[in-house]
C-alpha atoms as a PDB file:
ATOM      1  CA  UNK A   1     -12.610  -8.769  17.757  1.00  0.00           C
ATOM      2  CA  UNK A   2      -9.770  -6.415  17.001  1.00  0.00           C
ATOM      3  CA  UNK A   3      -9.715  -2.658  18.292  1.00  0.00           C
ATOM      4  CA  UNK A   4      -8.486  -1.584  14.856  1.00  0.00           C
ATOM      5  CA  UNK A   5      -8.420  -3.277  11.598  1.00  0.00           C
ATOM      6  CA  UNK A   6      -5.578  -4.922  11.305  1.00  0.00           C
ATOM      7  CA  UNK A   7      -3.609  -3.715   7.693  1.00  0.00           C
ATOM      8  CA  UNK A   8      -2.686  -5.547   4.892  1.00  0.00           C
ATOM      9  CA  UNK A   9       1.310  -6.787   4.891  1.00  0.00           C
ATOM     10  CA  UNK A  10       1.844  -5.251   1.422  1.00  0.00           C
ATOM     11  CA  UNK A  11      -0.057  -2.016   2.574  1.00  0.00           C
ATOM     12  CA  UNK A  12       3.069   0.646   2.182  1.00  0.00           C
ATOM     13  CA  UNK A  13       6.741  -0.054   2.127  1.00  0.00           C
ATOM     14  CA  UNK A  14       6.951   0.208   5.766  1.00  0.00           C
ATOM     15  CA  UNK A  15       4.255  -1.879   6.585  1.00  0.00           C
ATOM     16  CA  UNK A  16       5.611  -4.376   4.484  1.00  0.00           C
ATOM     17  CA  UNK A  17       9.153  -4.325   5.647  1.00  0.00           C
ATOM     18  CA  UNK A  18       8.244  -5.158   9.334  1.00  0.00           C
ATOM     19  CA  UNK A  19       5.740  -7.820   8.105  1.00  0.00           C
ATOM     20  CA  UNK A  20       8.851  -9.290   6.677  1.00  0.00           C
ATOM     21  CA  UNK A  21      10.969  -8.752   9.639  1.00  0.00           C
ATOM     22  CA  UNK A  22       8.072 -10.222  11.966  1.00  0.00           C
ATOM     23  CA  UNK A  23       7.708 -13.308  10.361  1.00  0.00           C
ATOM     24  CA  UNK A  24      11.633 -13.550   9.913  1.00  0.00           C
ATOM     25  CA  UNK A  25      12.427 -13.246  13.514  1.00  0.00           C
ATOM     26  CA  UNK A  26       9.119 -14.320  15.097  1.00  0.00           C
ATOM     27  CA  UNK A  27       7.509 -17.406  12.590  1.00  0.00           C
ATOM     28  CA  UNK A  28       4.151 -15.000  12.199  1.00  0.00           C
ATOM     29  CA  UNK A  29       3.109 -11.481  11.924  1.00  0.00           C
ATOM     30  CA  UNK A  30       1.950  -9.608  15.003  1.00  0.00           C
END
């Protein structure tokens, strides 16, 4: 169980730019 809810990817513009880089540099999303 997660300590906070996790956000969406496409949430804001800066949530979705480090989704992007995340699953560019890493394969998934943190």
């Amino acid at each position: 169980m997660p300590l906070v809810t996790p956000l969406p990817s496409d949430y804001d513009s800066e949530t979705k730019k480090l989704a992007e880089f995340f699953n560019e540099t890493l394969g998934f999303c943190p």
